[in-house]
C-alpha atoms as a PDB file:
ATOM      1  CA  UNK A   1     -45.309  -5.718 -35.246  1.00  0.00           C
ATOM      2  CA  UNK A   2     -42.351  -3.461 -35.029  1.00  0.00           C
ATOM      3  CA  UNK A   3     -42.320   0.694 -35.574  1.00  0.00           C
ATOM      4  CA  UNK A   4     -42.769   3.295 -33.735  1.00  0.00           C
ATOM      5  CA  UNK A   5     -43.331   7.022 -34.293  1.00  0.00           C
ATOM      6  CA  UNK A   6     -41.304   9.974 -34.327  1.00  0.00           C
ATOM      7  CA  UNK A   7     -40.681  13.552 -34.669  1.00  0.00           C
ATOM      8  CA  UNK A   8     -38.566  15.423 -36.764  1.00  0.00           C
ATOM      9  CA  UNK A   9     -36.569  18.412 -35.426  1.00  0.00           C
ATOM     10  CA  UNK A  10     -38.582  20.651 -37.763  1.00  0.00           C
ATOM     11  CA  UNK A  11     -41.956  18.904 -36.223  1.00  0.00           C
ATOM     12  CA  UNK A  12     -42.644  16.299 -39.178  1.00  0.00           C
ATOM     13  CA  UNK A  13     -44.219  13.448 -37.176  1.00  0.00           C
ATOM     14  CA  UNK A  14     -42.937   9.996 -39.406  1.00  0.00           C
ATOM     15  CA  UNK A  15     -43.252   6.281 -38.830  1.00  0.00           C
ATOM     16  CA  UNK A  16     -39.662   4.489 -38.416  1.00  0.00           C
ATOM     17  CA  UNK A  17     -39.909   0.775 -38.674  1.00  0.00           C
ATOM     18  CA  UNK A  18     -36.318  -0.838 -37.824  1.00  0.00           C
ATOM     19  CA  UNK A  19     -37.512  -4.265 -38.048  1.00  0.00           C
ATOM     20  CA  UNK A  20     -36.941  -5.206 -35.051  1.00  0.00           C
ATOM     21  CA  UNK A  21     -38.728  -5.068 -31.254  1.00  0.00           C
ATOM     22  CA  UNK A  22     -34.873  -4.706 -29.895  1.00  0.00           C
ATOM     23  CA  UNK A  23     -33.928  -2.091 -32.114  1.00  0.00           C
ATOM     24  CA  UNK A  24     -37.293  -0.603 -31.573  1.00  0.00           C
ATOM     25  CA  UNK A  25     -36.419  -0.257 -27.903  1.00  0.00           C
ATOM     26  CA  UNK A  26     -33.207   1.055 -28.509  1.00  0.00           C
ATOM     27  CA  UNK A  27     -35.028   3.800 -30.102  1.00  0.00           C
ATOM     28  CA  UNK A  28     -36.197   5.100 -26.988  1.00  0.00           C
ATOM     29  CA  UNK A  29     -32.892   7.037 -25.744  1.00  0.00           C
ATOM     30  CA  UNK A  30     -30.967   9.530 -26.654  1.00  0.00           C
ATOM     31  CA  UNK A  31     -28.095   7.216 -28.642  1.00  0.00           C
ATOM     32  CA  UNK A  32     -25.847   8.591 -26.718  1.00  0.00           C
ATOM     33  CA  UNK A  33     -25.879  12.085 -27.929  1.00  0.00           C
ATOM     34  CA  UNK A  34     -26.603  13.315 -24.699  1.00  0.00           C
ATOM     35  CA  UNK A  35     -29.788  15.177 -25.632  1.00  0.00           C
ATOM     36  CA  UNK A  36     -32.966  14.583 -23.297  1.00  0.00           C
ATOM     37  CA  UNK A  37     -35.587  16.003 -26.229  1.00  0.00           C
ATOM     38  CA  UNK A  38     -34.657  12.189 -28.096  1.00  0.00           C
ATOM     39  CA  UNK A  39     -35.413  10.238 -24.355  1.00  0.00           C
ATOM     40  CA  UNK A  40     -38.741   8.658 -24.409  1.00  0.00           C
ATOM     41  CA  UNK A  41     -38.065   6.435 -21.365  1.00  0.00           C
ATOM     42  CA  UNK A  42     -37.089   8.842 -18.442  1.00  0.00           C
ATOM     43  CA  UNK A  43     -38.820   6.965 -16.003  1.00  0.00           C
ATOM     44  CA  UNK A  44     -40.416   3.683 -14.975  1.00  0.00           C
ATOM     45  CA  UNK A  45     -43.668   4.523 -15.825  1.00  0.00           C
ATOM     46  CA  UNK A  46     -42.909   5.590 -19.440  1.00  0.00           C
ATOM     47  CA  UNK A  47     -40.877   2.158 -19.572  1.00  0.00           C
ATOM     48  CA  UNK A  48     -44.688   0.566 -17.860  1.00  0.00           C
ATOM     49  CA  UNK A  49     -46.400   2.431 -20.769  1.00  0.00           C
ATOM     50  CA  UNK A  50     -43.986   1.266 -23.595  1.00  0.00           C
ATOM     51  CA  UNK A  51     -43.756  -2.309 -22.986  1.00  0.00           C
ATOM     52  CA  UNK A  52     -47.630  -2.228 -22.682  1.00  0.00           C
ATOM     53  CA  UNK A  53     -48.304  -0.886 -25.735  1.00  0.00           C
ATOM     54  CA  UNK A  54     -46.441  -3.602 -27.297  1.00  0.00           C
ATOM     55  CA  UNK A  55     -47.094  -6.312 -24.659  1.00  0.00           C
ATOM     56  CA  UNK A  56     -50.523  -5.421 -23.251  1.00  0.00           C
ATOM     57  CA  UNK A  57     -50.999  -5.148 -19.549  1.00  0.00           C
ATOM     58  CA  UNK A  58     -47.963  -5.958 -17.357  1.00  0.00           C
ATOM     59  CA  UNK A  59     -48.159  -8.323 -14.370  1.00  0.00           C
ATOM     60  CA  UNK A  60     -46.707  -5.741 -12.294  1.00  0.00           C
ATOM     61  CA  UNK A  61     -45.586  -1.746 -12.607  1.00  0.00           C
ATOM     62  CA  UNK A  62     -41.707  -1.761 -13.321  1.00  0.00           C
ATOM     63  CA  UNK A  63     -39.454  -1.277 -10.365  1.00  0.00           C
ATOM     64  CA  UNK A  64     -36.218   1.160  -9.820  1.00  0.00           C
ATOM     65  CA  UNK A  65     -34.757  -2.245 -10.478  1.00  0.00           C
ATOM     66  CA  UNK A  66     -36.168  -3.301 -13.693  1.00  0.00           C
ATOM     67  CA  UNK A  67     -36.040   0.373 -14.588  1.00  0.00           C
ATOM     68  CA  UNK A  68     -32.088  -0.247 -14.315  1.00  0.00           C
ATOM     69  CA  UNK A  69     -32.414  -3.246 -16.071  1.00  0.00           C
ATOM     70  CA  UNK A  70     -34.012  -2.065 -19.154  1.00  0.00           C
ATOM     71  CA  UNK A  71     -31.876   0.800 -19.781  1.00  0.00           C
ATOM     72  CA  UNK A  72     -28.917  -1.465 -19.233  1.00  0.00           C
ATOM     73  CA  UNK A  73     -30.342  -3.208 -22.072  1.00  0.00           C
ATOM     74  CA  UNK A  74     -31.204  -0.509 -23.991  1.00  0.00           C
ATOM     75  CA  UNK A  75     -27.602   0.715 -23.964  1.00  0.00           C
ATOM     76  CA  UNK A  76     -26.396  -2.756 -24.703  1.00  0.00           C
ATOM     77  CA  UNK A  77     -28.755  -3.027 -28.072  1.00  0.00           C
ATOM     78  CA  UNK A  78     -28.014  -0.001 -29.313  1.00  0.00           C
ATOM     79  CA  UNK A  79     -23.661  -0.619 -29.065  1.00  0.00           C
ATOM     80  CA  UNK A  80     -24.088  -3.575 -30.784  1.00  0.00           C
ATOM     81  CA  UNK A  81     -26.727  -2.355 -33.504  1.00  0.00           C
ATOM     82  CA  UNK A  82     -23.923   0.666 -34.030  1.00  0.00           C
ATOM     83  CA  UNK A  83     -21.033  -1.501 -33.672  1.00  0.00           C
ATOM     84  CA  UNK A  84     -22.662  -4.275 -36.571  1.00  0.00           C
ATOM     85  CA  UNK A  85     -24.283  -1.225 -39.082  1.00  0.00           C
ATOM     86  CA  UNK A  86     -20.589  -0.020 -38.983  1.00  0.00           C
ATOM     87  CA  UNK A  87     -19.117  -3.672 -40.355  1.00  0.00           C
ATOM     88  CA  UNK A  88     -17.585  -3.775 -36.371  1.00  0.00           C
ATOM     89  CA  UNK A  89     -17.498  -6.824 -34.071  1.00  0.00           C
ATOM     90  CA  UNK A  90     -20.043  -6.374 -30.821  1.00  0.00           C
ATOM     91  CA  UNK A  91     -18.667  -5.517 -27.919  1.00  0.00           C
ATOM     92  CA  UNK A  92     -18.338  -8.659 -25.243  1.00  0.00           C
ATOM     93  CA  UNK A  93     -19.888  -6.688 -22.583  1.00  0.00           C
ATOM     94  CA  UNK A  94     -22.846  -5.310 -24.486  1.00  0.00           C
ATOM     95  CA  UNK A  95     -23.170  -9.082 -25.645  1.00  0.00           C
ATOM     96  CA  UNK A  96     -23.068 -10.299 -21.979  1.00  0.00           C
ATOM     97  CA  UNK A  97     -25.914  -7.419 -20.913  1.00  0.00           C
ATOM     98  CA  UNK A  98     -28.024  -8.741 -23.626  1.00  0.00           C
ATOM     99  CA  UNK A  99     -27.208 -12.789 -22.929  1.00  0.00           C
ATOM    100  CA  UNK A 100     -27.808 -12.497 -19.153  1.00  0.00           C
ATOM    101  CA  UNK A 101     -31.537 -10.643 -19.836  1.00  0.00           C
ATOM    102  CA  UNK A 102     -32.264 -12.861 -22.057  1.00  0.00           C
ATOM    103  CA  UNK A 103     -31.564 -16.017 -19.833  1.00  0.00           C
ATOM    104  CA  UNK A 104     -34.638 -14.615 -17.549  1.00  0.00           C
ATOM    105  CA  UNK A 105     -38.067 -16.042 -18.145  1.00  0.00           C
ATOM    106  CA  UNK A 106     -39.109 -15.859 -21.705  1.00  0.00           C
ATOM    107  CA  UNK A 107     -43.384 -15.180 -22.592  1.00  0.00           C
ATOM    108  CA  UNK A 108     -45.456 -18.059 -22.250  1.00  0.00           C
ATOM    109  CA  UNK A 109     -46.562 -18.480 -25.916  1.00  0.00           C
ATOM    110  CA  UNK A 110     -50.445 -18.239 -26.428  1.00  0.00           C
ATOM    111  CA  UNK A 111     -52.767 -19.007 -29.590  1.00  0.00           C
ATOM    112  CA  UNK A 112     -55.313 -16.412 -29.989  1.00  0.00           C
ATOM    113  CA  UNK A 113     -58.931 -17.449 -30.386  1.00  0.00           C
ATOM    114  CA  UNK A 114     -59.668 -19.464 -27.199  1.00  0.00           C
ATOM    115  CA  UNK A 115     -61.421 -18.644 -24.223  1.00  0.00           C
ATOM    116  CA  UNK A 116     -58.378 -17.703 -22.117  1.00  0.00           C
ATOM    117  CA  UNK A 117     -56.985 -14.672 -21.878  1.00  0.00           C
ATOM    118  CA  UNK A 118     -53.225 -14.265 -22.652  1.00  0.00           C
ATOM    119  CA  UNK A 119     -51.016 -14.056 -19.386  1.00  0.00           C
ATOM    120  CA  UNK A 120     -49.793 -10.904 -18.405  1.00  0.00           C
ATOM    121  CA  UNK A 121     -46.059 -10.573 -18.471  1.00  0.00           C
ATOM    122  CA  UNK A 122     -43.781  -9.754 -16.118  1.00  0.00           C
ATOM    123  CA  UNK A 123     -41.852  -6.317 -16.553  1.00  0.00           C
ATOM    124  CA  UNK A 124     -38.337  -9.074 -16.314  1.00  0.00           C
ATOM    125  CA  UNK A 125     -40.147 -11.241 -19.137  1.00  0.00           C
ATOM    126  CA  UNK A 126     -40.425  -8.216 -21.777  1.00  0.00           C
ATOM    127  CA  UNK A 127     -37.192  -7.533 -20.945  1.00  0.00           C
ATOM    128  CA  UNK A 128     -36.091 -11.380 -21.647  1.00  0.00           C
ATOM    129  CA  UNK A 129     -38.809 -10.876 -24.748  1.00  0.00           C
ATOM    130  CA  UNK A 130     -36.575  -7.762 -26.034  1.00  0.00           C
ATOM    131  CA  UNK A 131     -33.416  -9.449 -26.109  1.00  0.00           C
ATOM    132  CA  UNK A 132     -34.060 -12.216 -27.349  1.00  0.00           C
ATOM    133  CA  UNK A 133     -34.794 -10.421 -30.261  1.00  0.00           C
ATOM    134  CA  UNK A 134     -31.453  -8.963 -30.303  1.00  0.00           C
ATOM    135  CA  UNK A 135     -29.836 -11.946 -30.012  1.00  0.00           C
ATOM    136  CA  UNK A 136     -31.932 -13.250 -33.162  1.00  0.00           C
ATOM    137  CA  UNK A 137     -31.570 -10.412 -35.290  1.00  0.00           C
ATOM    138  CA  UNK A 138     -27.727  -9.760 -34.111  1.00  0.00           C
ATOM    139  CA  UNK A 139     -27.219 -13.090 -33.931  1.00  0.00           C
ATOM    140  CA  UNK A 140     -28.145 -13.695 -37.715  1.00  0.00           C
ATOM    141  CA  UNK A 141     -26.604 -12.306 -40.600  1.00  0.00           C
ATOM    142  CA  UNK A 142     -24.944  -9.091 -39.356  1.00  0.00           C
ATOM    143  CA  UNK A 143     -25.086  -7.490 -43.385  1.00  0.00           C
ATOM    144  CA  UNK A 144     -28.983  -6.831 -42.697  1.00  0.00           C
ATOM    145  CA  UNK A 145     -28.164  -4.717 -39.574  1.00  0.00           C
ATOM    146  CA  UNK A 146     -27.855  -1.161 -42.100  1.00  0.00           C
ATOM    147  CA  UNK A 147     -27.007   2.415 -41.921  1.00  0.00           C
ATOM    148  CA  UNK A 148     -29.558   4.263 -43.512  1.00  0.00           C
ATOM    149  CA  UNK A 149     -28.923   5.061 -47.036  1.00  0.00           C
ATOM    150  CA  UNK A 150     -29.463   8.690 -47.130  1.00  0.00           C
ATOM    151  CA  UNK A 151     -26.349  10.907 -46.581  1.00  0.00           C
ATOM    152  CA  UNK A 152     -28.248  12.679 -43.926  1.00  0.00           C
ATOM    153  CA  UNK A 153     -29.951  10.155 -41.719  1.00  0.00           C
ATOM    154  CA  UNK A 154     -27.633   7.856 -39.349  1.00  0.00           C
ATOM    155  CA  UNK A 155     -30.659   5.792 -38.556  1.00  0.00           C
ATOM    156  CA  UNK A 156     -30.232   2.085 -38.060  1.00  0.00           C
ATOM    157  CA  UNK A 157     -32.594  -0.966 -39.225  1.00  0.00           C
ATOM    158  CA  UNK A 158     -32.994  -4.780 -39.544  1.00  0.00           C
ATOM    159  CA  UNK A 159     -33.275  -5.335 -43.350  1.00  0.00           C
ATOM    160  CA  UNK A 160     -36.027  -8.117 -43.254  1.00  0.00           C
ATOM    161  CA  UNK A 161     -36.383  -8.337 -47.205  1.00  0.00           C
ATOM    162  CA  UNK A 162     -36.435 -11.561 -48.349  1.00  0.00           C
ATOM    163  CA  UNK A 163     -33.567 -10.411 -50.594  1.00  0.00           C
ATOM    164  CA  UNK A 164     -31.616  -8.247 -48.022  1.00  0.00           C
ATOM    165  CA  UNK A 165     -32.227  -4.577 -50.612  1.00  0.00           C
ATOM    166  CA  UNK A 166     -33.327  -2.253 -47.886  1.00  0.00           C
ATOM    167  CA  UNK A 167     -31.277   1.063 -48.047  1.00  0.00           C
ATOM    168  CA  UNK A 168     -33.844   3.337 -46.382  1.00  0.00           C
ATOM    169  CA  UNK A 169     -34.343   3.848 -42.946  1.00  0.00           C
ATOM    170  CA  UNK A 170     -38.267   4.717 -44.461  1.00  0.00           C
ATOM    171  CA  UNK A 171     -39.533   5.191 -48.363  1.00  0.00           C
ATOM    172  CA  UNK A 172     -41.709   7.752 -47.198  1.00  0.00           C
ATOM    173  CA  UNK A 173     -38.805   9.880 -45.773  1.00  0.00           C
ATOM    174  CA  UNK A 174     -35.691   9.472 -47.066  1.00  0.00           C
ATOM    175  CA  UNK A 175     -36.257   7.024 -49.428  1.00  0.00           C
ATOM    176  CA  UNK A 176     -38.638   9.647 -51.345  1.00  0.00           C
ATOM    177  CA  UNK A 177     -36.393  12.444 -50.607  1.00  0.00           C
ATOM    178  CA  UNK A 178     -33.531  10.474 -52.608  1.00  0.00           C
ATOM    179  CA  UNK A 179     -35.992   9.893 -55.520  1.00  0.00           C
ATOM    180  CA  UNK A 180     -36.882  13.479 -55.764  1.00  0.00           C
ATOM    181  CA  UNK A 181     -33.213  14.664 -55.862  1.00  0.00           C
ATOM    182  CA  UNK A 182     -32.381  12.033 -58.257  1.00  0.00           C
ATOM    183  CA  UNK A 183     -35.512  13.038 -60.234  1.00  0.00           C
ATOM    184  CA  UNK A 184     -34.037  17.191 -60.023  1.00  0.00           C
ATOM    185  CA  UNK A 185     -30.438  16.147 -60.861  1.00  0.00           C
ATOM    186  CA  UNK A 186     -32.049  14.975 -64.697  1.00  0.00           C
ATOM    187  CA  UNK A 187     -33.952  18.156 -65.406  1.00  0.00           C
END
């Protein structure tokens, strides 16, 4: 399941699904804008508590190293979800970050409904998990990877749709605000 929740600047909490676990994590920095309120990952044990809540336990706590790691990826997904929304080609080294994390040991695939638990991943294996992601949403039909439609929301998604007509970033936000102009502009 992808989403995750977030807070307006006027203190609206909303649920954003982008449709995609990579593009999920690149919503937890700042986008570049340099401001630390939009940084949900300042540390490694906010990265620990992120990837659990989507991974369950970790092996192992995440290290200055893997800390590095995932923001290096971070930065990576989010210059090529930017660079695609905006009808631009990736940039080769944001393509290399996210091909070399990748190439690390993937999740052990595991059918619920035995007796075993799932294994517990390795903070390196999310990471590998993440970007693989990228590379299949990326690496797919770069049209689906949209600008929000609303004139004043830059937010970026994965249009899943089975026929690729996703032009909100969420119906409940934007999408609805849109309507409700629309709906103003007849009376």
């Amino acid at each position: 399941m992808t989403g995750q929740w977030f807070t307006s600047p006027d203190g609206v909490r909303w649920f954003f699904d982008s449709g995609s676990l990579a593009l999920d994590f690149g919503y937890t920095g700042d986008y570049g804008y340099d401001v630390s309120e939009w940084e949900s990952l300042p540390d490694p044990p906010a990265l620990d508590a992120w990837l659990t809540e989507r991974f369950g336990r970790l092996a192992s706590v995440p290290t200055a190293a893997d800390f590095d790691r995932a923001l290096a990826l971070r930065s990576a997904v989010w210059a090529i979800a930017g660079s695609l929304a905006d009808g631009q080609p990736a940039a080769p080294t944001a393509v290399d970050v996210v091909n070399e994390i990748a190439a690390l040991p993937g999740p052990i695939p595991h059918l619920a409904g035995g007796t075993t638990p799932p294994p517990q991943l390795a903070v390196p294996t999310a990471l590998s998990a993440i970007a693989r992601d990228a590379i299949a949403v990326f690496g797919g039909d770069p049209a689906r990877i949209r600008r929000c439609g609303a004139d004043d929301c830059a937010l970026i998604f994965y249009d899943g749709s089975r026929p690729g007509s996703r032009r909100w970033c969420s119906m409940r936000r934007c999408g609805n605000r849109a309507k409700v102009r629309n709906h103003r502009s007849r009376d």
